[in-house]
C-alpha atoms as a PDB file:
ATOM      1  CA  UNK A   1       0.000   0.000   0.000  1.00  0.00           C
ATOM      2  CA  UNK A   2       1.671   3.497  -1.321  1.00  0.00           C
ATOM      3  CA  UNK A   3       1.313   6.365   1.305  1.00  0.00           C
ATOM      4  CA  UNK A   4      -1.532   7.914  -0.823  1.00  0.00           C
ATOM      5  CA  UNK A   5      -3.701   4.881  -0.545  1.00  0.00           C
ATOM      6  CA  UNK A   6      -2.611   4.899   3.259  1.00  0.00           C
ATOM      7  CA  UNK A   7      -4.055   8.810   3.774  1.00  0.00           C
ATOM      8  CA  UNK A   8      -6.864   7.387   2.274  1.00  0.00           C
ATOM      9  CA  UNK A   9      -7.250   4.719   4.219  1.00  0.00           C
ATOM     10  CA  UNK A  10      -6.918   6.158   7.261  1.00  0.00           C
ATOM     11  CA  UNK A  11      -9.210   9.067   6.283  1.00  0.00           C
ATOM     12  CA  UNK A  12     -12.224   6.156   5.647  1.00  0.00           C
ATOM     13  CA  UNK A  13     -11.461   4.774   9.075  1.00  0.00           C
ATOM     14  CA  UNK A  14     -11.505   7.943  10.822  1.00  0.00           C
ATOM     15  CA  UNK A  15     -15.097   8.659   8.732  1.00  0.00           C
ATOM     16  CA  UNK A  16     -15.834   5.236   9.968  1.00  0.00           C
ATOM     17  CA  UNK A  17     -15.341   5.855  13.832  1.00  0.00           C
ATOM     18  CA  UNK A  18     -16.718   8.887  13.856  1.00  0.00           C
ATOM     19  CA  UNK A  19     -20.115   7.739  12.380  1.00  0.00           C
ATOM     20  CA  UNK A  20     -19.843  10.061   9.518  1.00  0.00           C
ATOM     21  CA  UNK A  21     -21.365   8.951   6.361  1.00  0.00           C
ATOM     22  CA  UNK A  22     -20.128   9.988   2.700  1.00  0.00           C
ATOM     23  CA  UNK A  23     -23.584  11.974   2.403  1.00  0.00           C
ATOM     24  CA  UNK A  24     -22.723  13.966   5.429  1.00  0.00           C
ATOM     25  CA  UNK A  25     -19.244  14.275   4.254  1.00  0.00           C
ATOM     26  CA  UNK A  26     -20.788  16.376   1.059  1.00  0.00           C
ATOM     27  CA  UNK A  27     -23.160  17.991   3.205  1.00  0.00           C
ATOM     28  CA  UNK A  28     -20.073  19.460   4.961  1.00  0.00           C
ATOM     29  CA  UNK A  29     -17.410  20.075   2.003  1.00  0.00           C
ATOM     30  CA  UNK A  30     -20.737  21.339   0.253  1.00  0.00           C
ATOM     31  CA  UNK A  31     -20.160  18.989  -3.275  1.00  0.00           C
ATOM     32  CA  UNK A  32     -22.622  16.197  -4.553  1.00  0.00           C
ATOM     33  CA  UNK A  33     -22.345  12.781  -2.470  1.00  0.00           C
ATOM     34  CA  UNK A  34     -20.965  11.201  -5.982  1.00  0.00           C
ATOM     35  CA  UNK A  35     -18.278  13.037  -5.741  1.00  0.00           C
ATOM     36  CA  UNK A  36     -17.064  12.159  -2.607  1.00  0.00           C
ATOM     37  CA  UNK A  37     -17.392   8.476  -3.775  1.00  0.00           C
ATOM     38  CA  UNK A  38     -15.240   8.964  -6.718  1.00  0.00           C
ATOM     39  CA  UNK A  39     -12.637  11.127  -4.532  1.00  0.00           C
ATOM     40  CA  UNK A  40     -12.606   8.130  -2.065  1.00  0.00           C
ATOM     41  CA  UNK A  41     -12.727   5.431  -5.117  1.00  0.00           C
ATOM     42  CA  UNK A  42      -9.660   7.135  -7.193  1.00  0.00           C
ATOM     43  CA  UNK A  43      -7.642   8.381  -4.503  1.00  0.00           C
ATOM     44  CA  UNK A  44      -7.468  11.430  -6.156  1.00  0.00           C
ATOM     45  CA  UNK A  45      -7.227  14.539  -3.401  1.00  0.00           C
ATOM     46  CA  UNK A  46      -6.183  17.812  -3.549  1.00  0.00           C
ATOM     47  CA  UNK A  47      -3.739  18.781  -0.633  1.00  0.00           C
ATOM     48  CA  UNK A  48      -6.588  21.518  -0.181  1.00  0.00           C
ATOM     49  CA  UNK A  49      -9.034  18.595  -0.106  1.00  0.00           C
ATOM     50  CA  UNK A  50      -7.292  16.433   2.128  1.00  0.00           C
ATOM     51  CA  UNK A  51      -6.210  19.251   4.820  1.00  0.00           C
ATOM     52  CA  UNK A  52     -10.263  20.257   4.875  1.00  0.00           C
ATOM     53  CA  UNK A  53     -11.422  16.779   5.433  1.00  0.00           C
ATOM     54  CA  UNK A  54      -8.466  16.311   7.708  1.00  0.00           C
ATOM     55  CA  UNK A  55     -10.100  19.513   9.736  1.00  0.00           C
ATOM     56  CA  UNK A  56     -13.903  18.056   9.418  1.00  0.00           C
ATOM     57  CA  UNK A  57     -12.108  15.078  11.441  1.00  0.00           C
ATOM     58  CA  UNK A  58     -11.050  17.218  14.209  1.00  0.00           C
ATOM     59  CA  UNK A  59      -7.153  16.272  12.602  1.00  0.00           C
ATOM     60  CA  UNK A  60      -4.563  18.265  11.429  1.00  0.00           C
ATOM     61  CA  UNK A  61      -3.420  16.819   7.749  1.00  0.00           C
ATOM     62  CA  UNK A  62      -0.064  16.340   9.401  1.00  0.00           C
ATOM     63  CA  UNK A  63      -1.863  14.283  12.660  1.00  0.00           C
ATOM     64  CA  UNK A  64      -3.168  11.762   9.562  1.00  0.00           C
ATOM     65  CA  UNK A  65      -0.355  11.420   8.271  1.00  0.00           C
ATOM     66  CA  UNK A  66       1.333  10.259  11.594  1.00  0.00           C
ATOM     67  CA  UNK A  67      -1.760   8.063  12.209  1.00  0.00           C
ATOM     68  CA  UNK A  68      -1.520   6.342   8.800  1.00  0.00           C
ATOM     69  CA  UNK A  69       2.373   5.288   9.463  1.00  0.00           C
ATOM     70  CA  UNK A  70       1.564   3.697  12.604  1.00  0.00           C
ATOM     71  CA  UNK A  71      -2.209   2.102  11.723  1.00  0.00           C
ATOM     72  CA  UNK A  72      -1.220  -1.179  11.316  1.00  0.00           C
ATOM     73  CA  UNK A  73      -0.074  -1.743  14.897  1.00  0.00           C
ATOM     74  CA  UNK A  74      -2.915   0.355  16.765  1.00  0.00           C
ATOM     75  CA  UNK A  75      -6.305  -0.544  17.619  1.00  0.00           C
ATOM     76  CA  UNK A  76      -8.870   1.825  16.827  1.00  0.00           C
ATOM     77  CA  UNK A  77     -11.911  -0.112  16.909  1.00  0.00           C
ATOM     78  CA  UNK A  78     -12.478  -3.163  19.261  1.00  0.00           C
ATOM     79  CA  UNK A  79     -14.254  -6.406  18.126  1.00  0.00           C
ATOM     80  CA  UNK A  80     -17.388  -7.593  19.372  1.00  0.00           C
ATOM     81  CA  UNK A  81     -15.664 -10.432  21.638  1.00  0.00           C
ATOM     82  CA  UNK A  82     -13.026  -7.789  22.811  1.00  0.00           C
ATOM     83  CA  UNK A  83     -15.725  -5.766  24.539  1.00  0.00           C
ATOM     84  CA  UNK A  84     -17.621  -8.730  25.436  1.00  0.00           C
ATOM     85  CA  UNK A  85     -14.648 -10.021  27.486  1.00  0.00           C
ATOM     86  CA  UNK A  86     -14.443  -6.901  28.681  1.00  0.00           C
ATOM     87  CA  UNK A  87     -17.306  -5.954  30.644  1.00  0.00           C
ATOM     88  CA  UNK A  88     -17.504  -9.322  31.800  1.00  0.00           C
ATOM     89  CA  UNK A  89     -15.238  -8.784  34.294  1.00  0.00           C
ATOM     90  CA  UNK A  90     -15.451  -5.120  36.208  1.00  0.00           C
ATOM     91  CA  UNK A  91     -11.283  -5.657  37.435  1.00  0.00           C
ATOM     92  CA  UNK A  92     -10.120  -6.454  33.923  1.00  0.00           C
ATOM     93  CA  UNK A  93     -12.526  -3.392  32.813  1.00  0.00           C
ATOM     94  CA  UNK A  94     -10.898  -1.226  35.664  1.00  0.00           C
ATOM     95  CA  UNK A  95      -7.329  -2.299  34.643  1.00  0.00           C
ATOM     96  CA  UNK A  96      -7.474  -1.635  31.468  1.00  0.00           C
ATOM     97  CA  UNK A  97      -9.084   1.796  31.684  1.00  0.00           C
ATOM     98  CA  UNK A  98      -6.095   2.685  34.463  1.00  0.00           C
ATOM     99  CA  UNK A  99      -3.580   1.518  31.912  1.00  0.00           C
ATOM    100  CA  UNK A 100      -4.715   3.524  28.823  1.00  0.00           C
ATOM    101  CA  UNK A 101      -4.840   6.395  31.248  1.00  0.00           C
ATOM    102  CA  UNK A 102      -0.854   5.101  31.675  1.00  0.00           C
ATOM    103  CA  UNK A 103      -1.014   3.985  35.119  1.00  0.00           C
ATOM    104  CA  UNK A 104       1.471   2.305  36.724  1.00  0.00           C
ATOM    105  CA  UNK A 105       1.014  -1.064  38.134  1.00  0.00           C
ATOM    106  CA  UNK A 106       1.647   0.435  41.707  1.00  0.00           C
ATOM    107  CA  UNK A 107      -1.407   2.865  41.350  1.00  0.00           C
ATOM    108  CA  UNK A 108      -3.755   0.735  40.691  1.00  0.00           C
ATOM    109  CA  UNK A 109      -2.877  -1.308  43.423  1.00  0.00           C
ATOM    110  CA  UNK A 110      -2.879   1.618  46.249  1.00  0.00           C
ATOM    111  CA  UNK A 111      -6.011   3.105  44.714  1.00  0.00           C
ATOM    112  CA  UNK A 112      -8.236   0.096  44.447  1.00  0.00           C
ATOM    113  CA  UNK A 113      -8.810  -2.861  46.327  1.00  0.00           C
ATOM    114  CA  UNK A 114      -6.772  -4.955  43.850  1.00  0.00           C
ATOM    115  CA  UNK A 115      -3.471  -7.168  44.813  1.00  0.00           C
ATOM    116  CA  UNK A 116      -0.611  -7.064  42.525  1.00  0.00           C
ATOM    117  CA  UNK A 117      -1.063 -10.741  41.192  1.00  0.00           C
ATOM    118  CA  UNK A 118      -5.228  -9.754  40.277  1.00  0.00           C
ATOM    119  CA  UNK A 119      -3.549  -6.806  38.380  1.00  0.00           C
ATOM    120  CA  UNK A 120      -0.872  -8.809  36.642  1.00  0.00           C
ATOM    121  CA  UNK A 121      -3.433 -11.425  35.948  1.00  0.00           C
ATOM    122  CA  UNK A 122      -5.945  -8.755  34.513  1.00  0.00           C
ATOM    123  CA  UNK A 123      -2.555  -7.590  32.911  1.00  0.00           C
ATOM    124  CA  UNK A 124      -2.079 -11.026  30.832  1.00  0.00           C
ATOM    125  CA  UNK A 125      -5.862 -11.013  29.544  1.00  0.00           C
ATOM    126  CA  UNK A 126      -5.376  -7.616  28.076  1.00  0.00           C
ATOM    127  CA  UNK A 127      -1.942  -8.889  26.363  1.00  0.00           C
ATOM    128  CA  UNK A 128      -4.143 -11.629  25.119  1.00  0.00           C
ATOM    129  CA  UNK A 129      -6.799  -9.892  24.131  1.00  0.00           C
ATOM    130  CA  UNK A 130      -4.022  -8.040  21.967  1.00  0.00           C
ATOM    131  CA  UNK A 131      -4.847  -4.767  23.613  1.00  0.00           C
ATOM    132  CA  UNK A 132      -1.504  -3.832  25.389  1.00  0.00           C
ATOM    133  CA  UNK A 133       2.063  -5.744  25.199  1.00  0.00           C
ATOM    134  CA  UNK A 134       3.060  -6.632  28.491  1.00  0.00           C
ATOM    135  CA  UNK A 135       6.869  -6.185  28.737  1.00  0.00           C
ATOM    136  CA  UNK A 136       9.742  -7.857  30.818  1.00  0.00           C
ATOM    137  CA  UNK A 137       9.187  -5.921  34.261  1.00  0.00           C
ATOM    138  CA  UNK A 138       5.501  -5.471  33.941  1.00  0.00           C
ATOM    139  CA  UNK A 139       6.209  -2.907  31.738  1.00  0.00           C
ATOM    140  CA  UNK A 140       2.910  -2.357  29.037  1.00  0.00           C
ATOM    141  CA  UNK A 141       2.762  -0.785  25.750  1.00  0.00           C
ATOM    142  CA  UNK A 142      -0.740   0.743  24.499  1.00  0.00           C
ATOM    143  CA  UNK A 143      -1.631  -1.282  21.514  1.00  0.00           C
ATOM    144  CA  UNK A 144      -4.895   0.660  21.539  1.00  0.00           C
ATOM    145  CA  UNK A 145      -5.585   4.081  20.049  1.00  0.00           C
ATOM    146  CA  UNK A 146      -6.218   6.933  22.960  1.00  0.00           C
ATOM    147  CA  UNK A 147      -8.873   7.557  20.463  1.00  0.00           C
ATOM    148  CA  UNK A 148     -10.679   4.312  19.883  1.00  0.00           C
ATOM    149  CA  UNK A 149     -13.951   4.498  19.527  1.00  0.00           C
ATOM    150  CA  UNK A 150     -16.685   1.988  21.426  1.00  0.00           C
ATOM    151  CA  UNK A 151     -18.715  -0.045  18.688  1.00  0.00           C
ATOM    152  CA  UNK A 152     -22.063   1.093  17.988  1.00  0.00           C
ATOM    153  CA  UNK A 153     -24.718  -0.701  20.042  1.00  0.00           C
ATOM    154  CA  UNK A 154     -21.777  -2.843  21.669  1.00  0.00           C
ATOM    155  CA  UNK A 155     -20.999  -4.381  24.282  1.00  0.00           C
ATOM    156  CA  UNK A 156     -19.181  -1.704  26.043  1.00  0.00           C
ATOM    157  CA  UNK A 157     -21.761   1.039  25.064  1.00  0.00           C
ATOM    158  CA  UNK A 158     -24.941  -1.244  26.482  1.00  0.00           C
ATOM    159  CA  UNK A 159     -22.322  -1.323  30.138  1.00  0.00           C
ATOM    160  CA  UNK A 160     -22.559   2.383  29.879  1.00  0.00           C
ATOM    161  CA  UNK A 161     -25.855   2.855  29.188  1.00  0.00           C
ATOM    162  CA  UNK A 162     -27.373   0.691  31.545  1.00  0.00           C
ATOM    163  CA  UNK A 163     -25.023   1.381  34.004  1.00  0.00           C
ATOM    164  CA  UNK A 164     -22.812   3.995  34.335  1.00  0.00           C
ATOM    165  CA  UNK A 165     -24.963   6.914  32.128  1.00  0.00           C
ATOM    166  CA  UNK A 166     -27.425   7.221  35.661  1.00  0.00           C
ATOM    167  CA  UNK A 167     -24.633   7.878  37.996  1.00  0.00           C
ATOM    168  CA  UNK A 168     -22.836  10.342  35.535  1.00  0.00           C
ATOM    169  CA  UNK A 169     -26.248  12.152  35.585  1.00  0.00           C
ATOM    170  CA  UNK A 170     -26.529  12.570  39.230  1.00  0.00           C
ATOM    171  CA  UNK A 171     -24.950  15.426  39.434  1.00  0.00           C
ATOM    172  CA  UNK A 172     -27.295  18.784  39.591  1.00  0.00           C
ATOM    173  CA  UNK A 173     -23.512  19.873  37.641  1.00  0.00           C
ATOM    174  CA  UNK A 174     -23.477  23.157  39.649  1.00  0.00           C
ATOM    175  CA  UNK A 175     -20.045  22.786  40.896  1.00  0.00           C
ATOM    176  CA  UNK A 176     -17.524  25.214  39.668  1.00  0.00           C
ATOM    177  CA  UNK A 177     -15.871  22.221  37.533  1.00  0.00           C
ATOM    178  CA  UNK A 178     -18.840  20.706  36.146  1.00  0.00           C
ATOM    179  CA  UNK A 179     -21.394  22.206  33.069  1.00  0.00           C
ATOM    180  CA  UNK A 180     -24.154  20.819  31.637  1.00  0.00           C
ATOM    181  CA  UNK A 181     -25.754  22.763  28.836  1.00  0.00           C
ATOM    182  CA  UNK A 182     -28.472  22.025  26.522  1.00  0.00           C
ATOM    183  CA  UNK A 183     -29.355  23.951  23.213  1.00  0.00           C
ATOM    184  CA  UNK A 184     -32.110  23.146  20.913  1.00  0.00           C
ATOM    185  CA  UNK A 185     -32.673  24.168  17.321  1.00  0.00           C
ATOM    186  CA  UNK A 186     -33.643  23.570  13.513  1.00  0.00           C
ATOM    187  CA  UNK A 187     -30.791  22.766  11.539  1.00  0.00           C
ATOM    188  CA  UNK A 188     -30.806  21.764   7.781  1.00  0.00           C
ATOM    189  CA  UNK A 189     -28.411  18.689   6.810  1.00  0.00           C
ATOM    190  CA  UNK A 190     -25.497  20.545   6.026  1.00  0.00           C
ATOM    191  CA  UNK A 191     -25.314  22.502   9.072  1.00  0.00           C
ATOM    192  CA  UNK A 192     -26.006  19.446  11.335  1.00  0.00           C
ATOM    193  CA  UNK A 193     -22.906  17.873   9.393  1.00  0.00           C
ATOM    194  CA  UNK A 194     -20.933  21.183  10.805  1.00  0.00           C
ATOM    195  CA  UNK A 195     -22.064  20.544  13.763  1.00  0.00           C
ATOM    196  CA  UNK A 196     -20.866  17.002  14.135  1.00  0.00           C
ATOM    197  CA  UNK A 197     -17.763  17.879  12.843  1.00  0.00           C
ATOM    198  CA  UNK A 198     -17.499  20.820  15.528  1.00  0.00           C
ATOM    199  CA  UNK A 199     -18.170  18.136  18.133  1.00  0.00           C
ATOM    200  CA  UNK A 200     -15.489  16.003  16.960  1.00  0.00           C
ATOM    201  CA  UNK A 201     -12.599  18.808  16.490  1.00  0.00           C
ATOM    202  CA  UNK A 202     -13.792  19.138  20.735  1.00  0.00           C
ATOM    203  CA  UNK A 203     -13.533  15.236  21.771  1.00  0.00           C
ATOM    204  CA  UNK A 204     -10.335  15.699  19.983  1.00  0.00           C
ATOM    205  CA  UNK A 205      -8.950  18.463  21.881  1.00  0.00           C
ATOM    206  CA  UNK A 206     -10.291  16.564  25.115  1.00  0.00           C
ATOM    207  CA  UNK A 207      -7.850  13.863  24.248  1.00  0.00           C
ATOM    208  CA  UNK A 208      -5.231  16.232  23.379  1.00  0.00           C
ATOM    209  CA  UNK A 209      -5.681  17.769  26.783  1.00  0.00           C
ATOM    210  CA  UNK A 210      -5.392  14.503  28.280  1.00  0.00           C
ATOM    211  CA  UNK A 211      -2.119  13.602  27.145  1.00  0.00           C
ATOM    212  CA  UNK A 212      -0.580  17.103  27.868  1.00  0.00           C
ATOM    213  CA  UNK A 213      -1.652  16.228  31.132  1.00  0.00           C
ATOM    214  CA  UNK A 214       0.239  12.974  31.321  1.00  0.00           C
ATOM    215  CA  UNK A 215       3.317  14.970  32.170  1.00  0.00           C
ATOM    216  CA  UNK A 216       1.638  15.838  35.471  1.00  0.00           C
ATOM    217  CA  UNK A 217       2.096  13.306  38.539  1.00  0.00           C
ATOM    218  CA  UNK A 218      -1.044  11.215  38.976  1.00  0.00           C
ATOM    219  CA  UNK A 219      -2.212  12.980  42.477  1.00  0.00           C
ATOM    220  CA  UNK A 220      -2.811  16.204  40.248  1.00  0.00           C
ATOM    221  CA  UNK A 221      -5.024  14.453  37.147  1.00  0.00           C
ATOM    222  CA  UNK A 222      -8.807  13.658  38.137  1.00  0.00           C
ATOM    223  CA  UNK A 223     -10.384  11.604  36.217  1.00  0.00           C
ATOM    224  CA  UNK A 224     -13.111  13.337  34.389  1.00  0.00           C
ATOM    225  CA  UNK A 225     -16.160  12.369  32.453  1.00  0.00           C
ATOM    226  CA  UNK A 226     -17.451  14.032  29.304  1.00  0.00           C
ATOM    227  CA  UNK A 227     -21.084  13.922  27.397  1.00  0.00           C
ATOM    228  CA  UNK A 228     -21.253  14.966  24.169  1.00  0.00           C
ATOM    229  CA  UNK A 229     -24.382  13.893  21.614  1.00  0.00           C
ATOM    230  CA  UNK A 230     -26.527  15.216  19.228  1.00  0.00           C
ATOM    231  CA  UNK A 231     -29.510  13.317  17.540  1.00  0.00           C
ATOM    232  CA  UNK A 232     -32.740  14.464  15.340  1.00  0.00           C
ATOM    233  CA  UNK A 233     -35.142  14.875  19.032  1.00  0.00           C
ATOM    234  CA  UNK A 234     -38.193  16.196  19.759  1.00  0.00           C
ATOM    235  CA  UNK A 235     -39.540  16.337  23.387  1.00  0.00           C
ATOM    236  CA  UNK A 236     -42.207  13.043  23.652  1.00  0.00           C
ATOM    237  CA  UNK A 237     -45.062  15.435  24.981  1.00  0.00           C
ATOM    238  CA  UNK A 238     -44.605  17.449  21.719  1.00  0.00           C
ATOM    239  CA  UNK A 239     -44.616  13.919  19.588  1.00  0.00           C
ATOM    240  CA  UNK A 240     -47.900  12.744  21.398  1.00  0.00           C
ATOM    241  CA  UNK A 241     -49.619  16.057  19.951  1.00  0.00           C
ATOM    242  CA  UNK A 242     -48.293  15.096  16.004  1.00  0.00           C
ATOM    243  CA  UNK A 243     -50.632  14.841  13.881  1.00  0.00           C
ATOM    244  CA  UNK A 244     -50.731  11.505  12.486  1.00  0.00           C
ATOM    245  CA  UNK A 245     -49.931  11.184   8.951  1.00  0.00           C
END
């Protein structure tokens, strides 16, 4: 595969995780769906093109570059029986969200009611499940994107739905470090498309944010939780007054 084909590549992928269709694509770049099928098909892009899609991504041209060169090692989507394994055990879950948050072995243990030899064993099923590379020393590598994305109607999105979505809501979110804002309007296609591409330019800064703050010891980094969505919604009280077709 020649680097052109790898751009492209990685730019389907990207549209993949993200949930972003060709149609909303053209919405977006504001040309005919067929041509963004032939762009993709060919392989023929502008630099112009590429660095605007690139930006619809929430990427720099430059950041898909660097993602295409390492792709073929990194996970960026799990498989079905990945998740699966994964929420069947809350430890191994626990574990593995410590260790792409780059914690060391000796956190876990003093922060949760784990011994070393549950983490290590937890430690071995990720390695298996081809997630991290545990190293000589109980050293681990991320074989995982910081990005990956959870599968759609998965296994690890049901977990969080039914049961970690009603204690993230709790919150009345009037603390000075918490927000929770809600806007409503009528958008047309294209600028929905905007939208969604606005939303993921800011889950991509989030995770840029996160690894600046890797430099910072692990008593200053809290572990923080953020919402975003958007979905075609009317309020049910409204639907039950629809006229019926």
């Amino acid at each position: 595969m020649n680097e052109i084909d790898q751009l492209v590549a990685t730019l389907k992928r990207r549209l993949k995780i993200q949930g972003m269709t060709y149609r909303n694509l053209a919405a977006a770049l504001g040309i005919s769906e067929p041509s963004v099928k032939r762009m993709f098909a060919s392989g023929r892009f502008t630099v112009e093109r590429m660095v605007e899609i690139s930006s619809l991504l929430g990427f720099t041209l430059a950041e898909i570059a660097h993602e295409a060169a390492v792709s073929e090692s990194r996970v960026h989507t799990l498989t079905e029986a990945q998740e699966k394994e994964l929420v069947s055990d809350v430890k191994l879950l626990l574990v593995a969200v410590c260790v792409l948050n780059q914690w060391e072995i000796g956190d876990i243990t003093t922060t949760y009611k784990l011994t070393e030899a549950e983490c290590i064993q937890r430690l071995v099923k990720l390695d298996r499940l081809r997630l991290i590379a545990l190293l000589p020393g109980n050293r681990i590598r991320l074989n995982v994107a910081r990005d990956f994305d959870w599968r759609p109607k998965g296994p690890i999105r049901m977990y969080f739905l039914g049961q970690g979505l009603k204690d993230f809501l709790k919150s009345d979110f009037s603390s000075d470090d918490e927000v929770m804002a809600f806007s409503h309007a009528m958008l047309t296609e294209s600028a929905m498309a905007r939208m969604q591409a606005e939303i993921r330019k800011l889950r991509q800064k989030f995770s840029e944010l996160h690894e600046e703050s890797l430099a910072a010891p692990l008593s200053k980094r809290r572990g923080t939780g953020m919402l975003l969505a958007m979905r075609e919604w009317e309020i049910g009280v409204f639907t039950d007054l629809r006229r019926k077709a």
